[in-house]
N, C-alpha and C. Protein backbone atom coordinates (compact mmCIF):
# COMPACT_ATOMS: atom_id res chain seq x y z
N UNK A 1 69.24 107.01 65.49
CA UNK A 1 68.99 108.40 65.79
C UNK A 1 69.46 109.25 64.60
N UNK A 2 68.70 110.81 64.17
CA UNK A 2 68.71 110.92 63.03
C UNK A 2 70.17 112.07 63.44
N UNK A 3 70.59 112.85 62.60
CA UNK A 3 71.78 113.60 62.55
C UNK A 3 71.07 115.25 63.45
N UNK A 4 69.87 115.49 63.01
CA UNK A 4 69.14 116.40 63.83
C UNK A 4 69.10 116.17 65.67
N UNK A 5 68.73 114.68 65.33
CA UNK A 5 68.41 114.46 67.09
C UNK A 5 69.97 114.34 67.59
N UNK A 6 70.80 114.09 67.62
CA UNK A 6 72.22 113.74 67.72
C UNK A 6 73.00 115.38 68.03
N UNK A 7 72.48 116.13 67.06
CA UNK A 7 72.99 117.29 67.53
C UNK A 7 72.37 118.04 68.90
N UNK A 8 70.80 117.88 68.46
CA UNK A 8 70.21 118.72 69.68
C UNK A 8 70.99 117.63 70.78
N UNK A 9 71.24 116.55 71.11
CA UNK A 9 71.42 115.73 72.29
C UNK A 9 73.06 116.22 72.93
N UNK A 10 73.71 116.61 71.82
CA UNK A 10 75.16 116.99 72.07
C UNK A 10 74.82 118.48 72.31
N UNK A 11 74.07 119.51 72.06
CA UNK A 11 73.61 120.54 72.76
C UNK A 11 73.38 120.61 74.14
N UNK A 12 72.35 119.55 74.12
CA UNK A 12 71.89 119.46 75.76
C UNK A 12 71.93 118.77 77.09
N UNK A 13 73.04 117.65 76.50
CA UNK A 13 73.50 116.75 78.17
C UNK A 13 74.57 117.34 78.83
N UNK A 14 73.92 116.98 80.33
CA UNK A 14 74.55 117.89 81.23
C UNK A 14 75.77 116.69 81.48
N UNK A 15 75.51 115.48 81.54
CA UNK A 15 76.56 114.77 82.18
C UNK A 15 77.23 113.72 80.77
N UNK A 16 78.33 113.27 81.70
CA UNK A 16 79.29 112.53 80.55
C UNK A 16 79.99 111.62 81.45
N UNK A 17 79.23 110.09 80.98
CA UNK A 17 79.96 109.12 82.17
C UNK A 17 80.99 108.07 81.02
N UNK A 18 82.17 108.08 81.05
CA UNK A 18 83.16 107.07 80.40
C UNK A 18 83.54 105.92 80.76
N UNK A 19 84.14 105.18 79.87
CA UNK A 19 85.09 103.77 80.44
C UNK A 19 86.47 104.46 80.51
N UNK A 20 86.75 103.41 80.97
CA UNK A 20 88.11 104.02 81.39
C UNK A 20 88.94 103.05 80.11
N UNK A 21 89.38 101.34 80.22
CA UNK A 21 90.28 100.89 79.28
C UNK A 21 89.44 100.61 78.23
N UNK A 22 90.05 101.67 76.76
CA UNK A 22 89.22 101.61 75.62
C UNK A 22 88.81 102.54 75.27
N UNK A 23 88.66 103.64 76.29
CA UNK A 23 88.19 104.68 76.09
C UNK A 23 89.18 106.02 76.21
N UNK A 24 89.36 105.79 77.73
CA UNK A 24 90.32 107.10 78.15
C UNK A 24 91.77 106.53 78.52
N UNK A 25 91.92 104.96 78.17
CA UNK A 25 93.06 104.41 77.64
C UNK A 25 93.06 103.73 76.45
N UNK A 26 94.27 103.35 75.89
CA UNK A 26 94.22 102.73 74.81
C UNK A 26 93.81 101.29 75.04
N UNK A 27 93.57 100.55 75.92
CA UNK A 27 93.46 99.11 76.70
C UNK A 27 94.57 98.35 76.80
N UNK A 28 95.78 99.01 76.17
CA UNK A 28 97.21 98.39 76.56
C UNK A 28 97.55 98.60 78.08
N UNK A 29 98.42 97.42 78.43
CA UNK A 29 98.57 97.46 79.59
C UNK A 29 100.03 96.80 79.17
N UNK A 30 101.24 97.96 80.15
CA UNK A 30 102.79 97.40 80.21
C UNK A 30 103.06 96.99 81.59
N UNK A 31 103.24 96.14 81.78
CA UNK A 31 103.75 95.59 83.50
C UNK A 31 105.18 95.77 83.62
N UNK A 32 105.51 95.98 84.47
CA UNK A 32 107.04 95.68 85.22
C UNK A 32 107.04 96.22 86.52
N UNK A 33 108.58 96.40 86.88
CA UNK A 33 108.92 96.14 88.36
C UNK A 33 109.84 97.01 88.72
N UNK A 34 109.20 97.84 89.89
CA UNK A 34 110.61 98.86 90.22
C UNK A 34 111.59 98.64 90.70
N UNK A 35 112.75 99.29 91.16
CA UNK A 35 113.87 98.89 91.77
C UNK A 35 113.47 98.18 93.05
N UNK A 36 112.45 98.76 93.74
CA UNK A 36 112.67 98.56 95.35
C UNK A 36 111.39 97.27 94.98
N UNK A 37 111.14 96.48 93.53
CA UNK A 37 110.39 95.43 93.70
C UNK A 37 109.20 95.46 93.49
N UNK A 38 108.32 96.97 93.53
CA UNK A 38 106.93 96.91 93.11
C UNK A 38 106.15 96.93 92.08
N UNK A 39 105.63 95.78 91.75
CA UNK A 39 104.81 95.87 90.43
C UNK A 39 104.10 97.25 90.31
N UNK A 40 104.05 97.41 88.79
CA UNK A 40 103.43 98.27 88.43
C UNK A 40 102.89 97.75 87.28
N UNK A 41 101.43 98.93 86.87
CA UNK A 41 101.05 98.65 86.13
C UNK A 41 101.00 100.48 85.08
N UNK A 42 101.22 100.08 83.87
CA UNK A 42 101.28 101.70 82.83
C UNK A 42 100.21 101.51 81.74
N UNK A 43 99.54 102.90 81.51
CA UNK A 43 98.82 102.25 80.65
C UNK A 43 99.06 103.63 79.72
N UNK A 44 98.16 103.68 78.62
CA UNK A 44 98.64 104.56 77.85
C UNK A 44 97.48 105.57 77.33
N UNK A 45 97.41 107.13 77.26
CA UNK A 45 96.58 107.31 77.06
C UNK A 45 97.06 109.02 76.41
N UNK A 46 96.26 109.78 75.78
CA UNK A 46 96.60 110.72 74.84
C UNK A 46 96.50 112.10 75.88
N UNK A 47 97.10 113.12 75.29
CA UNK A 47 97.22 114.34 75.80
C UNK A 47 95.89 114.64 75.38
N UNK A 48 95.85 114.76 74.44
CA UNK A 48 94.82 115.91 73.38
C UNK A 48 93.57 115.27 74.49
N UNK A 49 93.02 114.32 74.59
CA UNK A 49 91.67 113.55 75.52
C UNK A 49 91.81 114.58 76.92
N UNK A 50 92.87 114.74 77.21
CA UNK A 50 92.72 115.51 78.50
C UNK A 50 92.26 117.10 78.51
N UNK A 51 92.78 117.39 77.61
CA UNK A 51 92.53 118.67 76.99
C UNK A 51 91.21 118.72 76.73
N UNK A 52 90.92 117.57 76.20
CA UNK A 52 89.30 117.77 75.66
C UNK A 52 87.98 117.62 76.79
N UNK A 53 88.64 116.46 77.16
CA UNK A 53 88.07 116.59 78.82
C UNK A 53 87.81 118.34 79.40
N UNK A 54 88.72 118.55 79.58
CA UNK A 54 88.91 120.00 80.07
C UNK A 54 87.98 121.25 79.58
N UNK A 55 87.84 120.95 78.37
CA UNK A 55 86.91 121.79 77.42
C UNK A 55 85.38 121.51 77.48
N UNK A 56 85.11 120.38 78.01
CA UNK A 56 83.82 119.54 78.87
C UNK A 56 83.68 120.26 79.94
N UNK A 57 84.78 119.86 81.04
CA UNK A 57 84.82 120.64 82.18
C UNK A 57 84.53 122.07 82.37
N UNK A 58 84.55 122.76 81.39
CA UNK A 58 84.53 124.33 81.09
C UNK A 58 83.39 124.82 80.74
N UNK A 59 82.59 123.88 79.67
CA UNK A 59 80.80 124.38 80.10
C UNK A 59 79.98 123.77 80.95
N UNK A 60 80.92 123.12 81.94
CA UNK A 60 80.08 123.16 82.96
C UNK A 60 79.28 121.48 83.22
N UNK A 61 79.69 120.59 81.92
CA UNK A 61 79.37 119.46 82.56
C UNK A 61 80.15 118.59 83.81
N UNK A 62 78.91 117.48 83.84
CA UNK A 62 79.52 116.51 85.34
C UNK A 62 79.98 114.96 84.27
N UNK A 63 81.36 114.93 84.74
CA UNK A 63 82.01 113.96 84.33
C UNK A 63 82.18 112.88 85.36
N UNK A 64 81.97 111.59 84.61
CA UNK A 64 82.40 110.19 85.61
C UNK A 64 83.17 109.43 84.62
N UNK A 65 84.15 108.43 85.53
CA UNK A 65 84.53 107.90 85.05
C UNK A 65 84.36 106.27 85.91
N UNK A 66 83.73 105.42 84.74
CA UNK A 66 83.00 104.43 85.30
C UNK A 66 83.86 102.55 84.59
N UNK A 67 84.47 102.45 86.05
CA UNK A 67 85.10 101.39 85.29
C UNK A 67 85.84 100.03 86.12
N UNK A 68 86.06 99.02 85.81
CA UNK A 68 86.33 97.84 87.21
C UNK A 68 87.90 97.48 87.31
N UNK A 69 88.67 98.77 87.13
CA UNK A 69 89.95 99.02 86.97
C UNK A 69 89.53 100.18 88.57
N UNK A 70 91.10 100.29 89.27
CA UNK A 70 91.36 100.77 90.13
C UNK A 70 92.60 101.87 89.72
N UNK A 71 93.74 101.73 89.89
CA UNK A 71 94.99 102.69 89.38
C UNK A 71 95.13 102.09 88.07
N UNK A 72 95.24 102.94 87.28
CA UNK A 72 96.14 104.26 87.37
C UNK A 72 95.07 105.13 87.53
N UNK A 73 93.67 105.08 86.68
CA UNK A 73 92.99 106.26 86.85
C UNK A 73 92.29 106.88 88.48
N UNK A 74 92.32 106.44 89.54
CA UNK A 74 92.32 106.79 90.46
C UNK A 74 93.17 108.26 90.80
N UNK A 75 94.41 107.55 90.26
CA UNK A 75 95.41 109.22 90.44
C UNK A 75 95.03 110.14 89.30
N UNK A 76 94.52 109.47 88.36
CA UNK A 76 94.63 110.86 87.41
C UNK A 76 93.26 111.82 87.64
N UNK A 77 92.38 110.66 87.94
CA UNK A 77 91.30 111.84 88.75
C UNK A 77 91.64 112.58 89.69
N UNK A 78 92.51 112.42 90.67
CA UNK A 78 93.30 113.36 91.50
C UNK A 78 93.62 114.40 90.79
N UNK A 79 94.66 114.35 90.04
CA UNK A 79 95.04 115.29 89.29
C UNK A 79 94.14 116.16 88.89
N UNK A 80 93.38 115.77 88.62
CA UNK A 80 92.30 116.64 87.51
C UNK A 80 91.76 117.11 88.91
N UNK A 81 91.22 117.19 89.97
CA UNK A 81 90.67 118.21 90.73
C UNK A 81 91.27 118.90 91.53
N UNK A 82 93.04 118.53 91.09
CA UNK A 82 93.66 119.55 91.75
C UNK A 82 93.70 120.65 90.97
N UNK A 83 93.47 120.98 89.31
CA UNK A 83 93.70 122.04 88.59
C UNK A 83 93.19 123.31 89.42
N UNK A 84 93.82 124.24 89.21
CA UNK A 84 93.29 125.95 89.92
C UNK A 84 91.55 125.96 89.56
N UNK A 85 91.17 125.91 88.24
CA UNK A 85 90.04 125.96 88.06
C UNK A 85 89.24 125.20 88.50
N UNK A 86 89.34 123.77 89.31
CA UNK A 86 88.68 123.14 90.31
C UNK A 86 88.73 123.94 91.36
N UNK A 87 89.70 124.15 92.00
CA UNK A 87 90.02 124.64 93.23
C UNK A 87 89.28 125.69 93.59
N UNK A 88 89.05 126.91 92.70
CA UNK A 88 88.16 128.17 92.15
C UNK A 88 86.29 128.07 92.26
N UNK A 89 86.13 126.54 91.52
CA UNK A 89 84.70 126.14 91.66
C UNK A 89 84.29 126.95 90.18
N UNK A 90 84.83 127.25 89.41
CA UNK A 90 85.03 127.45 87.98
C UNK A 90 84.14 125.89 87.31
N UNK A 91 85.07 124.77 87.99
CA UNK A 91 84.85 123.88 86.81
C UNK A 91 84.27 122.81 87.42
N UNK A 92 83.53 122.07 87.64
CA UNK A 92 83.27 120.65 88.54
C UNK A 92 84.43 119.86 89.02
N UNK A 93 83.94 118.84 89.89
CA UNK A 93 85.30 117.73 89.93
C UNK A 93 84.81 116.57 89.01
N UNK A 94 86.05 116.05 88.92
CA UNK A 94 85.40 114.92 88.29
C UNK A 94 85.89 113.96 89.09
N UNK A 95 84.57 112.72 88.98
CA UNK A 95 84.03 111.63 89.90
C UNK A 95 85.03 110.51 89.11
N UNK A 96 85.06 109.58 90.16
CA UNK A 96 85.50 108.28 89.75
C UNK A 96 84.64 106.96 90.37
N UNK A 97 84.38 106.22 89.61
CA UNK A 97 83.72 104.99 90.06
C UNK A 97 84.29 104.07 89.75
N UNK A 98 85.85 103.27 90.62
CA UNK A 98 86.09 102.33 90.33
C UNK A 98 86.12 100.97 90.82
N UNK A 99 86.88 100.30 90.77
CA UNK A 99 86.76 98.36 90.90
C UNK A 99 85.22 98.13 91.31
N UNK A 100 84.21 98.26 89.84
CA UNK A 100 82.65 98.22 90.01
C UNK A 100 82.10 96.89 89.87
N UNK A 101 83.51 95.44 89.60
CA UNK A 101 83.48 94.38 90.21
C UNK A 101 82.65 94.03 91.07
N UNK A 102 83.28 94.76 92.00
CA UNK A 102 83.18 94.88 94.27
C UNK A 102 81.95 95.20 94.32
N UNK A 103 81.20 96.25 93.41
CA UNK A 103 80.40 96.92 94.18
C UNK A 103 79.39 96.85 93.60
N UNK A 104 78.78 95.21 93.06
CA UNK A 104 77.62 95.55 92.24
C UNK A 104 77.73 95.64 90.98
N UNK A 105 76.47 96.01 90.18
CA UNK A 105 76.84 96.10 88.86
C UNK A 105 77.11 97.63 88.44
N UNK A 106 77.68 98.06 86.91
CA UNK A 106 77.92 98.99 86.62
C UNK A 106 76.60 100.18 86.34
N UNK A 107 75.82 99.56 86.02
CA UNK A 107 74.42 100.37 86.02
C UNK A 107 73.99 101.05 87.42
N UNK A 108 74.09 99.94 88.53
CA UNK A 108 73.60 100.28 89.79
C UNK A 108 74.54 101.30 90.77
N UNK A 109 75.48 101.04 90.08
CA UNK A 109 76.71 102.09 90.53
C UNK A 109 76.78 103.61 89.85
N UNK A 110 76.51 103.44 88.44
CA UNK A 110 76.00 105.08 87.72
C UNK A 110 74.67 105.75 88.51
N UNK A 111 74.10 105.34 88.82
CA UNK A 111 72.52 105.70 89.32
C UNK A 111 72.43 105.97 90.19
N UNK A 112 73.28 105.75 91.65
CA UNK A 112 73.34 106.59 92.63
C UNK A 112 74.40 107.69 92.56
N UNK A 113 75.12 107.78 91.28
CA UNK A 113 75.61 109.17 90.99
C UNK A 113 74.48 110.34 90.57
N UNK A 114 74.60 109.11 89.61
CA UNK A 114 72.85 110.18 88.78
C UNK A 114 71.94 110.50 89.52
N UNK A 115 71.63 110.15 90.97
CA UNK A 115 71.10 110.29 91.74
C UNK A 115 71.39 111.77 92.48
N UNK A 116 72.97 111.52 93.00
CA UNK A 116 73.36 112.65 93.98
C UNK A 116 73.70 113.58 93.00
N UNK A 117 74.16 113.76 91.88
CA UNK A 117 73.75 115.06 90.82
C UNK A 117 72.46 115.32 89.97
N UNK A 118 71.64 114.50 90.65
CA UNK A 118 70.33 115.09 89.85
C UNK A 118 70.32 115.06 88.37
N UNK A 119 70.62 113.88 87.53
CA UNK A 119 70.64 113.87 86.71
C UNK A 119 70.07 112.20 86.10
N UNK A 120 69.81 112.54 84.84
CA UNK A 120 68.83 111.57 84.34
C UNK A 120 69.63 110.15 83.50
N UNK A 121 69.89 109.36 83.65
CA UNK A 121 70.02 108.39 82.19
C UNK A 121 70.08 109.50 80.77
N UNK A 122 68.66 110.07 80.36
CA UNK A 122 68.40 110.79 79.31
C UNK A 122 69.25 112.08 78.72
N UNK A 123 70.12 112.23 80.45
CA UNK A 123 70.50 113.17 80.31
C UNK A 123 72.00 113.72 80.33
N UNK A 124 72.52 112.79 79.60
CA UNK A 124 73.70 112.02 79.91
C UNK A 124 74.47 111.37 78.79
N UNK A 125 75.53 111.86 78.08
CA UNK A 125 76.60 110.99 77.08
C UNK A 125 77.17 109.98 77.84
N UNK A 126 77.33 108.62 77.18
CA UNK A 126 78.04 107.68 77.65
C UNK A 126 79.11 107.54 76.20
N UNK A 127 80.31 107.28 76.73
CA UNK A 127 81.54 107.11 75.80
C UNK A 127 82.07 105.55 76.21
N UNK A 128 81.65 104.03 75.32
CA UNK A 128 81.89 103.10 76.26
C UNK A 128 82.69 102.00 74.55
N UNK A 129 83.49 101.22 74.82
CA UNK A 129 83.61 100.12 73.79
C UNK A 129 83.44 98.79 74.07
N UNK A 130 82.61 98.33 74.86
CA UNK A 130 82.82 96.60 74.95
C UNK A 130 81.93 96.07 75.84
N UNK A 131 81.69 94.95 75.83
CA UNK A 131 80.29 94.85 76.03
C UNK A 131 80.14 94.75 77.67
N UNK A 132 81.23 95.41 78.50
CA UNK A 132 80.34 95.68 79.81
C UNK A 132 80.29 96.99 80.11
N UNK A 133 80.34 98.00 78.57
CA UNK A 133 79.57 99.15 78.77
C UNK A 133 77.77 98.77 78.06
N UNK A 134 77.51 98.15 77.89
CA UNK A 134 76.26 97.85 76.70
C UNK A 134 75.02 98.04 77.43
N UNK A 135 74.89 97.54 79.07
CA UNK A 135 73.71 97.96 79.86
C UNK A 135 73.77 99.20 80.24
N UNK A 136 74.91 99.73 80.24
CA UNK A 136 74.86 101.55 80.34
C UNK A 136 74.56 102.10 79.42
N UNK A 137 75.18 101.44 78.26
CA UNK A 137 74.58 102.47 76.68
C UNK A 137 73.36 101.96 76.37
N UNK A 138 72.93 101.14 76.90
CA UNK A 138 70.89 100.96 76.33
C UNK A 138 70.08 101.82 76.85
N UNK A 139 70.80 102.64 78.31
CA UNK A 139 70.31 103.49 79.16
C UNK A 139 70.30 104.90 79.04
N UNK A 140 71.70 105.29 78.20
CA UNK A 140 72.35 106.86 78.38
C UNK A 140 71.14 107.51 77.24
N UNK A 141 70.87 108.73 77.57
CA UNK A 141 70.55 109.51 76.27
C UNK A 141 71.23 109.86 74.88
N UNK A 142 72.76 109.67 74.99
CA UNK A 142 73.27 110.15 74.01
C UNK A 142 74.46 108.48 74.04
N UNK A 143 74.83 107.75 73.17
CA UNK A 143 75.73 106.69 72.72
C UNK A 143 76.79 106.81 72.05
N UNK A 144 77.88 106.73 72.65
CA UNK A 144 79.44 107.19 71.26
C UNK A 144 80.34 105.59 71.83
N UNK A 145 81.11 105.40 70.72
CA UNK A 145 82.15 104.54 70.75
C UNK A 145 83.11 105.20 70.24
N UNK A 146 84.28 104.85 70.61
CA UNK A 146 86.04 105.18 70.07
C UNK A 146 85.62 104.29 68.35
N UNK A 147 86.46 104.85 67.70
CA UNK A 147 86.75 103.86 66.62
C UNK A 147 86.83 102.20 66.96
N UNK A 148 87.75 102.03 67.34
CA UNK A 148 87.95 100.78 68.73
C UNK A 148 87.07 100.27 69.14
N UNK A 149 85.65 100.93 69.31
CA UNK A 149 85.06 100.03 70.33
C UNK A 149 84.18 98.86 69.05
N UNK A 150 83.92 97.71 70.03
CA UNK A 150 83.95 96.43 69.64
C UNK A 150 82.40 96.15 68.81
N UNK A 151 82.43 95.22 67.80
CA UNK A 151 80.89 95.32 67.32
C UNK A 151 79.63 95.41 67.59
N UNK A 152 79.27 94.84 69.12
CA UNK A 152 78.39 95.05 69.56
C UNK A 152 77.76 96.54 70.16
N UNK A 153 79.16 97.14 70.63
CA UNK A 153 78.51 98.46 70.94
C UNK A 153 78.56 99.09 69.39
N UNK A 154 79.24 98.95 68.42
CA UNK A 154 78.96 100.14 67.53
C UNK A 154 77.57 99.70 66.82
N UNK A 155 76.98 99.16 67.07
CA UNK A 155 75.18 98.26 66.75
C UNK A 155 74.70 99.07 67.26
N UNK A 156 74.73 99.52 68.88
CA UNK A 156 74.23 100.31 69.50
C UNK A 156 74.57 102.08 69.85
N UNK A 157 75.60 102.28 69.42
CA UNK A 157 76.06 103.64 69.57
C UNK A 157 75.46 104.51 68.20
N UNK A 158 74.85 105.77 68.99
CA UNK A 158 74.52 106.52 68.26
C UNK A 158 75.34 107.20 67.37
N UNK A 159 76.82 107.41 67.91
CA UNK A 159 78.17 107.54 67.48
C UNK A 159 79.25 107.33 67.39
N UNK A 160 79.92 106.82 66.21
CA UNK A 160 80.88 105.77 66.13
C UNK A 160 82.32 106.82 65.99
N UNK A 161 83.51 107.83 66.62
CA UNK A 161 84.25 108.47 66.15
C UNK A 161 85.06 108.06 65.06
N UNK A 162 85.82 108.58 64.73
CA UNK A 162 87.32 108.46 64.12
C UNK A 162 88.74 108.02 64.46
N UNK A 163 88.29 108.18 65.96
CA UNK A 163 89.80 108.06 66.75
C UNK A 163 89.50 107.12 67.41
N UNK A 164 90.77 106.53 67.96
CA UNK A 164 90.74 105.37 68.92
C UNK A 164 90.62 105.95 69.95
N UNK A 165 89.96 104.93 71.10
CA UNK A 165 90.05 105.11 72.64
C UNK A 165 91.59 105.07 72.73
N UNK A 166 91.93 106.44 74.24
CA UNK A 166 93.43 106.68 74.15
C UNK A 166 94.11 107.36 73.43
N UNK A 167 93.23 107.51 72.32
CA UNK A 167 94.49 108.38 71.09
C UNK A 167 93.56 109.25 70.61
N UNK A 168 92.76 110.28 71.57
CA UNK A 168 91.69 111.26 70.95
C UNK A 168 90.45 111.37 70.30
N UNK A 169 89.67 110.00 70.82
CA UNK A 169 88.07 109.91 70.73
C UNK A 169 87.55 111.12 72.21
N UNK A 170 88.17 110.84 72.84
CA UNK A 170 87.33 112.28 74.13
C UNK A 170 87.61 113.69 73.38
N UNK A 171 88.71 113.86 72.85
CA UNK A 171 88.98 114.87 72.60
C UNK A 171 88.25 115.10 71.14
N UNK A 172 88.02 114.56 69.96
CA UNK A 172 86.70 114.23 69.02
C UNK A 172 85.67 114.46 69.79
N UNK A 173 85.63 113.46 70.44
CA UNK A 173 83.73 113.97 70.97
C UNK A 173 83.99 115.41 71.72
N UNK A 174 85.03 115.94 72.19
CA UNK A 174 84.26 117.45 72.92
C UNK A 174 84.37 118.39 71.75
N UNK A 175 84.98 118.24 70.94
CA UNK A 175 84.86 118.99 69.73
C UNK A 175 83.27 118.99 69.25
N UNK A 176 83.29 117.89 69.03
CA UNK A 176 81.64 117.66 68.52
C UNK A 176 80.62 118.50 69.35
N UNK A 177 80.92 118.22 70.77
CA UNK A 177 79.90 119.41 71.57
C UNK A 177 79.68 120.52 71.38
N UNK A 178 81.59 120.80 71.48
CA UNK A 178 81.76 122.76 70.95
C UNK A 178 81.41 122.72 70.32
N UNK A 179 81.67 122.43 68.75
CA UNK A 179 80.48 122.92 67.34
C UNK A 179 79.12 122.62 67.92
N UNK A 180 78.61 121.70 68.32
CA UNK A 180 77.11 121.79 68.32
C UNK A 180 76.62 122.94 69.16
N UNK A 181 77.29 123.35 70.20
CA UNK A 181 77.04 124.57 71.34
C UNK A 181 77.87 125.74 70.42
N UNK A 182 78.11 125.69 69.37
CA UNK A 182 78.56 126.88 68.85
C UNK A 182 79.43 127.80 69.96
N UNK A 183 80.21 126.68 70.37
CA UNK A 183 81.59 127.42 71.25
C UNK A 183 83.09 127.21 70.49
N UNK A 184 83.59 128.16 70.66
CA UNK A 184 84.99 128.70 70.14
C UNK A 184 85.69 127.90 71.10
N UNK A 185 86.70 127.17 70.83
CA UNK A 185 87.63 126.69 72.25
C UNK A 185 88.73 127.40 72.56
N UNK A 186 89.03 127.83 71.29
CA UNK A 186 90.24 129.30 71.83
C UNK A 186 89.60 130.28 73.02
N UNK A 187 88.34 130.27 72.96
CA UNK A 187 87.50 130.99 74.11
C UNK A 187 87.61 130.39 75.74
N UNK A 188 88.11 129.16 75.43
CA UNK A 188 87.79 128.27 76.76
C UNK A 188 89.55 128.28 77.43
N UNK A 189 89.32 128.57 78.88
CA UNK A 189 90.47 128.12 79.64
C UNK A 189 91.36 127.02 78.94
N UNK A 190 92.82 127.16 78.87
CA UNK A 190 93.63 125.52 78.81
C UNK A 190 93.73 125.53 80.30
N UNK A 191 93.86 124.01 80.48
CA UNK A 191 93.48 123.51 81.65
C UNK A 191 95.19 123.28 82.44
């Protein structure tokens, strides 16, 4: 895709479906054990991505997060639609689609989202690194990988960032939007 089509596409998708480890984590995973005995699992992931998220959230796109992991991101999607500006109807919620193991494949699981928001494959950024994002990114209109993500998707991604998944590829790519939408982010709510 040429640098022309890439921009108009970051102009005009309404939706933005992610991975979760690789993307909106770093794919590290720390285990241990609380006092009263319960495993846990921590994973690690950047401020600035949330922020940038947020700046997504603010013109108005529909965010998913699509992935065969269960917690931690379960709660942090919580979080995120408790902000005031959810609450207000200011900003969308954002969706979660997880342990997509269970439920089928990951394609067939995006598509009855894309379904109940009326929205297209075409019409749609996918942010994915490894190859069980690869039948979603043959599909999305618009293709990005983290720095991070693995050779096969950067073959196929229309855009390869700078930053790692976890350490400010979301927050890179919403930048990339704002300039292409010629939006100021000092203009936009902090979240």
């Amino acid at each position: 895709m040429k640098i022309e089509e890439i921009t108009n596409k970051l102009r005009e998708f309404k939706g933005l479906i992610l991975d979760g480890d690789g993307v909106w984590f770093t794919g590290e995973e720390y285990r241990g054990t609380l006092p009263d005995g319960t495993s846990v699992i921590m994973k690690s992931r950047h401020h600035h991505d949330g922020q940038g998220l947020s700046f997504l959230r603010a013109l108005g796109l529909k965010i998913l997060f699509a992935t065969s992991e269960g917690e931690p991101l379960t709660s942090i999607v919580a979080k995120l639609n408790l902000l005031p500006s959810v609450k207000s109807g200011a900003w969308p919620i954002v969706m979660a689609l997880t342990d997509l193991q269970k439920k089928g494949t990951k394609v067939e699981s995006i598509e009855g989202w894309l379904t109940e928001n009326g929205l297209t494959w075409d019409e749609c950024a996918y942010i994915g690194d490894d190859r069980t994002d690869f039948e979603c990114m043959q599909k999305a209109g618009l293709t990005v990988t983290p720095a991070n993500g693995q050779r096969l998707i950067k073959k196929i991604a229309h855009v390869t960032l700078t930053k790692q998944g976890g350490a400010g590829a979301v927050r890179e790519f919403a930048e990339m939007v704002l300039d292409a939408r010629g939006v100021d982010e000092a203009t936009l709510p902090a979240a």
